[in-house]
Structure formats: structure tokens, C-alpha cells
PDB file of N, CA and C in Angstrom:
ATOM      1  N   UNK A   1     -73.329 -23.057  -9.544  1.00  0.00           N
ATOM      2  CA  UNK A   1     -73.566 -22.184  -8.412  1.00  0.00           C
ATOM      3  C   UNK A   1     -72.231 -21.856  -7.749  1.00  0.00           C
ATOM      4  N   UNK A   2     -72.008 -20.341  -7.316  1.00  0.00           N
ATOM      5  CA  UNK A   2     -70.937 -20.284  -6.733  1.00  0.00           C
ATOM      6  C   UNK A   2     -70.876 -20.730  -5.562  1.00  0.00           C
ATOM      7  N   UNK A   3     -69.318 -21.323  -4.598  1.00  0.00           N
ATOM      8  CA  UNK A   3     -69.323 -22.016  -3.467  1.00  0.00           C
ATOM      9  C   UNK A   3     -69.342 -20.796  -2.369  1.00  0.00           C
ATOM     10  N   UNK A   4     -69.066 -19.272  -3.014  1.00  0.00           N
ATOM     11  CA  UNK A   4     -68.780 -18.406  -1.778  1.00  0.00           C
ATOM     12  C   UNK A   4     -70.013 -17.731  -1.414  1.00  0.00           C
ATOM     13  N   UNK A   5     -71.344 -18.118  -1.909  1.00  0.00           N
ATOM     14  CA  UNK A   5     -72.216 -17.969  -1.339  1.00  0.00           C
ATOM     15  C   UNK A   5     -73.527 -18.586  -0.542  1.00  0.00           C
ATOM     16  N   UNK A   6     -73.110 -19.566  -0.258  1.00  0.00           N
ATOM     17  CA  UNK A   6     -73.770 -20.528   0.527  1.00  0.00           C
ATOM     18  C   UNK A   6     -73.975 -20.514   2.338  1.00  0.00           C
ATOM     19  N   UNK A   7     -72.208 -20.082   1.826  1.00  0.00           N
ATOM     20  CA  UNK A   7     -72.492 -19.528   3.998  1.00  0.00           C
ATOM     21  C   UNK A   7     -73.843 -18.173   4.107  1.00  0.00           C
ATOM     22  N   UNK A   8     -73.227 -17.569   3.112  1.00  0.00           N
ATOM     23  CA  UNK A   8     -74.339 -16.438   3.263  1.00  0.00           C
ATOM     24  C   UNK A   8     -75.817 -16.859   2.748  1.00  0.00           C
ATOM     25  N   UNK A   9     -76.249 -17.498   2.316  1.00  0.00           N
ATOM     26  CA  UNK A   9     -77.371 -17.987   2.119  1.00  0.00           C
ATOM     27  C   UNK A   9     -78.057 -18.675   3.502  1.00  0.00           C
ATOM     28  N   UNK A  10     -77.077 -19.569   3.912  1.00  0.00           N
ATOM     29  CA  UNK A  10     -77.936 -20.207   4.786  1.00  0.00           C
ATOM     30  C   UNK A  10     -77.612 -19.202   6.194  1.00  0.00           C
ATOM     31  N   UNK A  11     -77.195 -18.488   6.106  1.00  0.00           N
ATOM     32  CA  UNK A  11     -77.464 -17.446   7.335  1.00  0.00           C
ATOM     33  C   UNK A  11     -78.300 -16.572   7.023  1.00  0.00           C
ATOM     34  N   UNK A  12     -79.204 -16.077   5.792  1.00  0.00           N
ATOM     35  CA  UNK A  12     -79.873 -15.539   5.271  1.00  0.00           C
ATOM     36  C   UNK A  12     -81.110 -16.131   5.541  1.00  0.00           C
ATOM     37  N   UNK A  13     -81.307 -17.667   5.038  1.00  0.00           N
ATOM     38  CA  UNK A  13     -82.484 -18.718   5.478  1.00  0.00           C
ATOM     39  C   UNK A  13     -82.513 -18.651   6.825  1.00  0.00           C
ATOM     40  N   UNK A  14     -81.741 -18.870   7.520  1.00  0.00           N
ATOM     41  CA  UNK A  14     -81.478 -19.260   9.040  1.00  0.00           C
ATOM     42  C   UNK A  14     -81.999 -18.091   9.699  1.00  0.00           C
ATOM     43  N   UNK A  15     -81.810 -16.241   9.343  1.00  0.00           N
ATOM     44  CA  UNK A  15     -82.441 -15.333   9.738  1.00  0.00           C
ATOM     45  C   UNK A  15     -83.659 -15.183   9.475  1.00  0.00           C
ATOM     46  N   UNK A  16     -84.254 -15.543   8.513  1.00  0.00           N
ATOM     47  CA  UNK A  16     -85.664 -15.344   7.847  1.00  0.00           C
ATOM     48  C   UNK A  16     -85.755 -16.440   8.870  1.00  0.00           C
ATOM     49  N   UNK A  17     -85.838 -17.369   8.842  1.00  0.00           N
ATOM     50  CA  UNK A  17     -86.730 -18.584  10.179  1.00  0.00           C
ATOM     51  C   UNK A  17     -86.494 -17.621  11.239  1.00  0.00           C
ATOM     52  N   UNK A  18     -85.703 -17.511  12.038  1.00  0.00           N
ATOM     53  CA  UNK A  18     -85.993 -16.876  13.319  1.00  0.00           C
ATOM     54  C   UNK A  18     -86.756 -15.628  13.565  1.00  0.00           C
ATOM     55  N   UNK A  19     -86.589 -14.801  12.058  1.00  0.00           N
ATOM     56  CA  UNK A  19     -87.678 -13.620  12.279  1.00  0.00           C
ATOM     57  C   UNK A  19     -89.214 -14.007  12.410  1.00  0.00           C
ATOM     58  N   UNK A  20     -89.203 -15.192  11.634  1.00  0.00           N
ATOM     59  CA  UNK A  20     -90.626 -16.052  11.537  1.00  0.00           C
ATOM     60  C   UNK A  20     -91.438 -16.582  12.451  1.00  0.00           C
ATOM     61  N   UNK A  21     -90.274 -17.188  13.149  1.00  0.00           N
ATOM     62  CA  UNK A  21     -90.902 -17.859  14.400  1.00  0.00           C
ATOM     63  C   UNK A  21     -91.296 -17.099  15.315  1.00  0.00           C
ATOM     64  N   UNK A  22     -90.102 -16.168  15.451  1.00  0.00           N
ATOM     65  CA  UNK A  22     -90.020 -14.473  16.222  1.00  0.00           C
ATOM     66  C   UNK A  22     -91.646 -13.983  16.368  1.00  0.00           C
ATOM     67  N   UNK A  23     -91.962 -13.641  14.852  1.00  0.00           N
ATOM     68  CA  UNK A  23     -93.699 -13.125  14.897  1.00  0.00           C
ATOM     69  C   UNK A  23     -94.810 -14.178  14.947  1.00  0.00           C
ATOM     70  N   UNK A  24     -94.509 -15.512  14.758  1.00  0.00           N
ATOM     71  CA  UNK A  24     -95.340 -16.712  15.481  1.00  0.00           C
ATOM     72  C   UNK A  24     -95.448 -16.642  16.901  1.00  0.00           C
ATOM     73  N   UNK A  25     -94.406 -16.394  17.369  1.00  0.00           N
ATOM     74  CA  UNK A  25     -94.501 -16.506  18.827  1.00  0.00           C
ATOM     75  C   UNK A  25     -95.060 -15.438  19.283  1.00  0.00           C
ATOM     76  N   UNK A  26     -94.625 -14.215  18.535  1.00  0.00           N
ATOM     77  CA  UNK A  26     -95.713 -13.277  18.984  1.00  0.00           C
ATOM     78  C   UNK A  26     -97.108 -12.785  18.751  1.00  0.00           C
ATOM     79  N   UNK A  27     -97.450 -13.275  17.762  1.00  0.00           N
ATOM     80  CA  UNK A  27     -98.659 -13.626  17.409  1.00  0.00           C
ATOM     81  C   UNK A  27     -99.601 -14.531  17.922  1.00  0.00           C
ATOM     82  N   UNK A  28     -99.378 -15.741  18.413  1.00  0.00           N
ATOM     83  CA  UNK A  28     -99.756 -16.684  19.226  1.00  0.00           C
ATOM     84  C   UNK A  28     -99.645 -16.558  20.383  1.00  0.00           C
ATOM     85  N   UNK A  29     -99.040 -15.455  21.234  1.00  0.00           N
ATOM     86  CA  UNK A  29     -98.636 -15.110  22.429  1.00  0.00           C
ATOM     87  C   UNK A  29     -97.841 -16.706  22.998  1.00  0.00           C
ATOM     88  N   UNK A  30     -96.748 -16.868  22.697  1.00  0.00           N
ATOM     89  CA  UNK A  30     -95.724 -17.670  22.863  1.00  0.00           C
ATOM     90  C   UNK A  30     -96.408 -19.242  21.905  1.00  0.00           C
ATOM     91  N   UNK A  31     -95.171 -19.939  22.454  1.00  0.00           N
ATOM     92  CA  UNK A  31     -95.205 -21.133  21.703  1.00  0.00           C
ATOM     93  C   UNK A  31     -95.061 -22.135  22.861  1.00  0.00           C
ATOM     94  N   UNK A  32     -96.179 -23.226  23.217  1.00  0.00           N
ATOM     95  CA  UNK A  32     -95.784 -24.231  24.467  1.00  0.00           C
ATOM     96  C   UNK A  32     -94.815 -24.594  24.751  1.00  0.00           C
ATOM     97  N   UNK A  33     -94.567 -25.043  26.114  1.00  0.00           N
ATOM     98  CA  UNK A  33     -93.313 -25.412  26.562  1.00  0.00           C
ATOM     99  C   UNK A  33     -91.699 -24.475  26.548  1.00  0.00           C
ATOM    100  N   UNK A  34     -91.779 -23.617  25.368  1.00  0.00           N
ATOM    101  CA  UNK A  34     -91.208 -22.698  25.763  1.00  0.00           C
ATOM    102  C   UNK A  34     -91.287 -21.632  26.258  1.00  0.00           C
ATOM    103  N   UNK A  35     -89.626 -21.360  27.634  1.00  0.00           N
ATOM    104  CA  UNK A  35     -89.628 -20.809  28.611  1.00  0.00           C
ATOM    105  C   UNK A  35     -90.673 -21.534  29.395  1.00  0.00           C
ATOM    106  N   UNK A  36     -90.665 -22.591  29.626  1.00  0.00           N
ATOM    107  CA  UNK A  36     -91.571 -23.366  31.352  1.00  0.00           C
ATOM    108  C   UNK A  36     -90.437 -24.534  30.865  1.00  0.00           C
ATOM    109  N   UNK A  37     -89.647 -24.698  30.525  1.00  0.00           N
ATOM    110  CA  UNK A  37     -88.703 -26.049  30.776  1.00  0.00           C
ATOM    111  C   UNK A  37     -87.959 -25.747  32.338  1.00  0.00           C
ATOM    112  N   UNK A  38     -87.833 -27.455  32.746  1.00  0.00           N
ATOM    113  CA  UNK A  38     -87.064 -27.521  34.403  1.00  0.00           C
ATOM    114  C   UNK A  38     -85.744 -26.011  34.404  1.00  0.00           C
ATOM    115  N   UNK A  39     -85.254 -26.279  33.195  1.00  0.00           N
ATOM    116  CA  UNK A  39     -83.898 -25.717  33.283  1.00  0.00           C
ATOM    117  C   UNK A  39     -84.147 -23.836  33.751  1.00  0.00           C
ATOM    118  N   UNK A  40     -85.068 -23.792  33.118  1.00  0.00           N
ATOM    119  CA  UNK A  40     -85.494 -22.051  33.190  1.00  0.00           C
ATOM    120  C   UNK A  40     -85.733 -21.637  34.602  1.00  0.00           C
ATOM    121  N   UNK A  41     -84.685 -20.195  34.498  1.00  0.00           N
ATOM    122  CA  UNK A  41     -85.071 -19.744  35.963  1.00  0.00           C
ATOM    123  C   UNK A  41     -85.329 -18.207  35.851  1.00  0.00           C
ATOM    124  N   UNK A  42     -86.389 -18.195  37.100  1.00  0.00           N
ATOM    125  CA  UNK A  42     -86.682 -16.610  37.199  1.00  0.00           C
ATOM    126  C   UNK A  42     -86.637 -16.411  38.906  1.00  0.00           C
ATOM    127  N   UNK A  43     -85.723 -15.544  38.882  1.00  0.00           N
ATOM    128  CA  UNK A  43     -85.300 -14.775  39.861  1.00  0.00           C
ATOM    129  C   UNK A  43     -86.016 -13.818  40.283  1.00  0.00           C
ATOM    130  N   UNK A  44     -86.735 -13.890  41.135  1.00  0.00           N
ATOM    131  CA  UNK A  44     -87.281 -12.330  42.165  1.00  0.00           C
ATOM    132  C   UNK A  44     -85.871 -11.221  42.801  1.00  0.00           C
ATOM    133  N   UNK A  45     -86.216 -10.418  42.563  1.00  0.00           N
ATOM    134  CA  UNK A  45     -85.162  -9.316  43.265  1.00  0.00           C
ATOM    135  C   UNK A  45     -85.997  -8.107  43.832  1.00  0.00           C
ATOM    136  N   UNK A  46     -85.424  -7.584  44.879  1.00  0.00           N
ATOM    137  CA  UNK A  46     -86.309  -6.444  45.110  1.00  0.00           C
ATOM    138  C   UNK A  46     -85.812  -5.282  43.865  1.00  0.00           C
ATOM    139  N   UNK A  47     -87.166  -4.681  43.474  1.00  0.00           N
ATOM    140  CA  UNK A  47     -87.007  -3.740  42.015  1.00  0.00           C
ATOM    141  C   UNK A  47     -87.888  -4.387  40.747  1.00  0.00           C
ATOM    142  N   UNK A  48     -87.529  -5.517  40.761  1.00  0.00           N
ATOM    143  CA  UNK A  48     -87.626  -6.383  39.223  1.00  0.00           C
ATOM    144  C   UNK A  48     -87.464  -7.868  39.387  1.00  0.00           C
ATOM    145  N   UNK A  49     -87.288  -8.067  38.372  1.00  0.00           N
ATOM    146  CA  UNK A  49     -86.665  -9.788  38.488  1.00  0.00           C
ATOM    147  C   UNK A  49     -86.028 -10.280  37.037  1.00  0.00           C
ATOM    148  N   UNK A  50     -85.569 -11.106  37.464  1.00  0.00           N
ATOM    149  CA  UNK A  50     -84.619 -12.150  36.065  1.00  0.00           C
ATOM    150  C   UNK A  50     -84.641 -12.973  35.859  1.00  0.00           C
ATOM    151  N   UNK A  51     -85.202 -12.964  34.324  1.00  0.00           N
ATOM    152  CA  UNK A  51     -85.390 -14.443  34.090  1.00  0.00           C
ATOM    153  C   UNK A  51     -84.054 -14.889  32.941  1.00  0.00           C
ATOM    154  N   UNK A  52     -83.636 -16.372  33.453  1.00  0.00           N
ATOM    155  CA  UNK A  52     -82.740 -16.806  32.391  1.00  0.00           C
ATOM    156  C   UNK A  52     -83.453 -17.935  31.953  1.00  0.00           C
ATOM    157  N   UNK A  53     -83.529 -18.018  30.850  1.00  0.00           N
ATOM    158  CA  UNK A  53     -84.221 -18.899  29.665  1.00  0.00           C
ATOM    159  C   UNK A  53     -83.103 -20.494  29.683  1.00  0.00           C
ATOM    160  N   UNK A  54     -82.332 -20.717  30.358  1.00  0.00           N
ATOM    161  CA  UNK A  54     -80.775 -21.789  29.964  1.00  0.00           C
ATOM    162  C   UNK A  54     -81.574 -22.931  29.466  1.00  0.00           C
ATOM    163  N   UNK A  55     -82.469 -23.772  30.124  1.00  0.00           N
ATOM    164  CA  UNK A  55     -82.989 -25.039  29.076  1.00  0.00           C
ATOM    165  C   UNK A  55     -83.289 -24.652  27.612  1.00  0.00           C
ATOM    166  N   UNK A  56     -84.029 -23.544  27.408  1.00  0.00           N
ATOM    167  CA  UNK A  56     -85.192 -23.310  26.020  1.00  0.00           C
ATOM    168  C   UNK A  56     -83.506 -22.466  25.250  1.00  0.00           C
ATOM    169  N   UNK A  57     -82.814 -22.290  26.010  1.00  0.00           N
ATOM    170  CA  UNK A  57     -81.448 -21.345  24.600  1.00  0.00           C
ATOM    171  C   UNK A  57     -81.069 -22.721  24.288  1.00  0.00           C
ATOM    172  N   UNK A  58     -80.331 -23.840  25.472  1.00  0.00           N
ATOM    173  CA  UNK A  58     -80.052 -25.099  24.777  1.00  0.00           C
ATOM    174  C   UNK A  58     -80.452 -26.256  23.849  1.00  0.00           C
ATOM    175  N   UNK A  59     -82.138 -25.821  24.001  1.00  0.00           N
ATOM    176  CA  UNK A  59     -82.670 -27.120  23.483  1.00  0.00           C
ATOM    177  C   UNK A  59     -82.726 -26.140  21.930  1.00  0.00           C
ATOM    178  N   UNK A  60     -83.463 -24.557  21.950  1.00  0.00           N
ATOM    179  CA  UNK A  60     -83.389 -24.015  20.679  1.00  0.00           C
ATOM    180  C   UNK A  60     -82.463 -24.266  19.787  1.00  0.00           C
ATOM    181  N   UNK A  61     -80.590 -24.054  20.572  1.00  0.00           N
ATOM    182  CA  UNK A  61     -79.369 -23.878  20.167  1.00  0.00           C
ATOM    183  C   UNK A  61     -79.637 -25.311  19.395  1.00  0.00           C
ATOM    184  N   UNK A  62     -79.297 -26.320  19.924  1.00  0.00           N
ATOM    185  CA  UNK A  62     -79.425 -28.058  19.310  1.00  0.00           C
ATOM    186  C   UNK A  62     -80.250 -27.737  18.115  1.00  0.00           C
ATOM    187  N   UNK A  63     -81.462 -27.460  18.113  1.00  0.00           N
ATOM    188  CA  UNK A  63     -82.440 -27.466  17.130  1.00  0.00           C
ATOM    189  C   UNK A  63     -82.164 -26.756  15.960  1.00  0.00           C
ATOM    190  N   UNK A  64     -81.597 -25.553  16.197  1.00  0.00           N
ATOM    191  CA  UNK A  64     -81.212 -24.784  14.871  1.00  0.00           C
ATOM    192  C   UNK A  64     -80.189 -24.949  14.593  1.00  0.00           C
ATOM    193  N   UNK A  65     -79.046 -26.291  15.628  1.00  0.00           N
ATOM    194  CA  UNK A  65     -77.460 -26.614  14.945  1.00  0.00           C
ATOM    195  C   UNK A  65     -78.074 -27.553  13.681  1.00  0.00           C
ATOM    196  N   UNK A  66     -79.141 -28.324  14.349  1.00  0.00           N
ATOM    197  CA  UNK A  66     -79.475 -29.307  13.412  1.00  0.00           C
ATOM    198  C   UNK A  66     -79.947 -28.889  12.105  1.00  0.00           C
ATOM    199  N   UNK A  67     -81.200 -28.756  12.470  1.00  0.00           N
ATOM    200  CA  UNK A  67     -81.448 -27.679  11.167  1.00  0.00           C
ATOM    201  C   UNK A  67     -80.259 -27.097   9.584  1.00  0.00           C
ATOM    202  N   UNK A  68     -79.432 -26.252  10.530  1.00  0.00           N
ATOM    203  CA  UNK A  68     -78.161 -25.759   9.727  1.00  0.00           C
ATOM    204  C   UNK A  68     -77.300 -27.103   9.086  1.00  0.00           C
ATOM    205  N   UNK A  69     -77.454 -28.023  10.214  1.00  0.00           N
ATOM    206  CA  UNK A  69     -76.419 -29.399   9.582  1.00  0.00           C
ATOM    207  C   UNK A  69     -77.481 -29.912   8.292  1.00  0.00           C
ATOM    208  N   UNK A  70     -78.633 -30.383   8.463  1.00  0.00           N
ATOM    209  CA  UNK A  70     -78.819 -30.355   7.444  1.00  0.00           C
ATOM    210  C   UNK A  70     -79.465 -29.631   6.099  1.00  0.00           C
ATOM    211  N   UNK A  71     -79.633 -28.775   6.367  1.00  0.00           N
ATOM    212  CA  UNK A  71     -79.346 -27.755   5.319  1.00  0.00           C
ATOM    213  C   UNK A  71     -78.189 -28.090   4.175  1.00  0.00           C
ATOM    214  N   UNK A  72     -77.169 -27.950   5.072  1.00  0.00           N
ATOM    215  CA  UNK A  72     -75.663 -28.012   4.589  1.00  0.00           C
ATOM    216  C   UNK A  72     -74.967 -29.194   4.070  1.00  0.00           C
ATOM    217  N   UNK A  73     -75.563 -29.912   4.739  1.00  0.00           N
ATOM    218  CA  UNK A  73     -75.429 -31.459   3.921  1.00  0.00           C
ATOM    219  C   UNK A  73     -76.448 -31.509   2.679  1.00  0.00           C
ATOM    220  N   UNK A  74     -77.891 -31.448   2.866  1.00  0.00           N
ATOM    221  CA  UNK A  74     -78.405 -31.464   1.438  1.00  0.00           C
ATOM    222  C   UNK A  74     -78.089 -30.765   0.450  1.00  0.00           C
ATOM    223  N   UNK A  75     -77.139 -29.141   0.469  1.00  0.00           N
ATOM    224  CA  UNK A  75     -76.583 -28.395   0.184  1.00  0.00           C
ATOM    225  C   UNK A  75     -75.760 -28.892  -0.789  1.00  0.00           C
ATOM    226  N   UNK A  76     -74.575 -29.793  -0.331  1.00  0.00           N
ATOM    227  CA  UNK A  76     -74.009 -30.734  -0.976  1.00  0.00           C
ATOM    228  C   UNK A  76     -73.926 -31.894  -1.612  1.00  0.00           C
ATOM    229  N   UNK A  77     -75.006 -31.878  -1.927  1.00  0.00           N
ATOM    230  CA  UNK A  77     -75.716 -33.238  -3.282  1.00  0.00           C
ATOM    231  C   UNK A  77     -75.700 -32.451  -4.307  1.00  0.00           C
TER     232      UNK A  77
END
């Protein structure tokens, strides 16, 4: 197997999961606990409002570093 295609593979895998989950979540009309973690905030403003997601990007971010780590380690057996 060549070595110069592996980054691109697992960013290939790594996109196909998030498109996946993407239409799980929308299909299921969300997924528990995410967006209601402490960390998440939504802002009222007059007009609209804003919500920042900061717990559910960090805990996602961790989850899909992991994921990728091992990927990439079983990769290499």
C-alpha cells in the first residue's frame, strides 16, 4: 500500500462519518445531550440571538482527535 495515501484516506473516512452523523442528527432531530452541555451558551439579543456550542465543539473535537488517533495507529500494524 502506498504511504502517500493514508492522510487522504482517513480524511476521506473522517468526512464520510461526519456527513453521517450530520444526517443522523438530522433525522432523529438531534442527538441527546448535544448542545444542552453546562458549557453551551445562547445569547438573547434584541433582533435574534446566539448560540455558541463551546462544551459540545470540545467534547466533539476530543472525540474525533481520538477516533483519528486510532485509526492511525491501527493503520500502522
Amino acid at each position: 500500500m502506498d504511504d502517500r495515501f493514508t492522510p487522504v484516506r482517513l480524511i476521506a473516512a473522517l468526512l464520510l462519518l461526519s456527513v453521517l452523523l450530520l444526517w443522523v442528527a438530522m433525522y432523529f432531530h438531534g442527538i441527546p445531550l448535544i448542545g444542552e452541555l453546562p458549557g453551551d451558551f445562547e445569547i438573547d439579543i434584541p433582533g435574534g440571538s446566539l448560540y455558541v456550542p463551546l462544551a459540545t465543539s470540545v467534547l466533539l473535537s476530543l472525540l474525533l482527535t481520538f477516533v483519528a488517533y486510532a485509526i492511525q495507529s491501527l493503520s500502522r500494524k
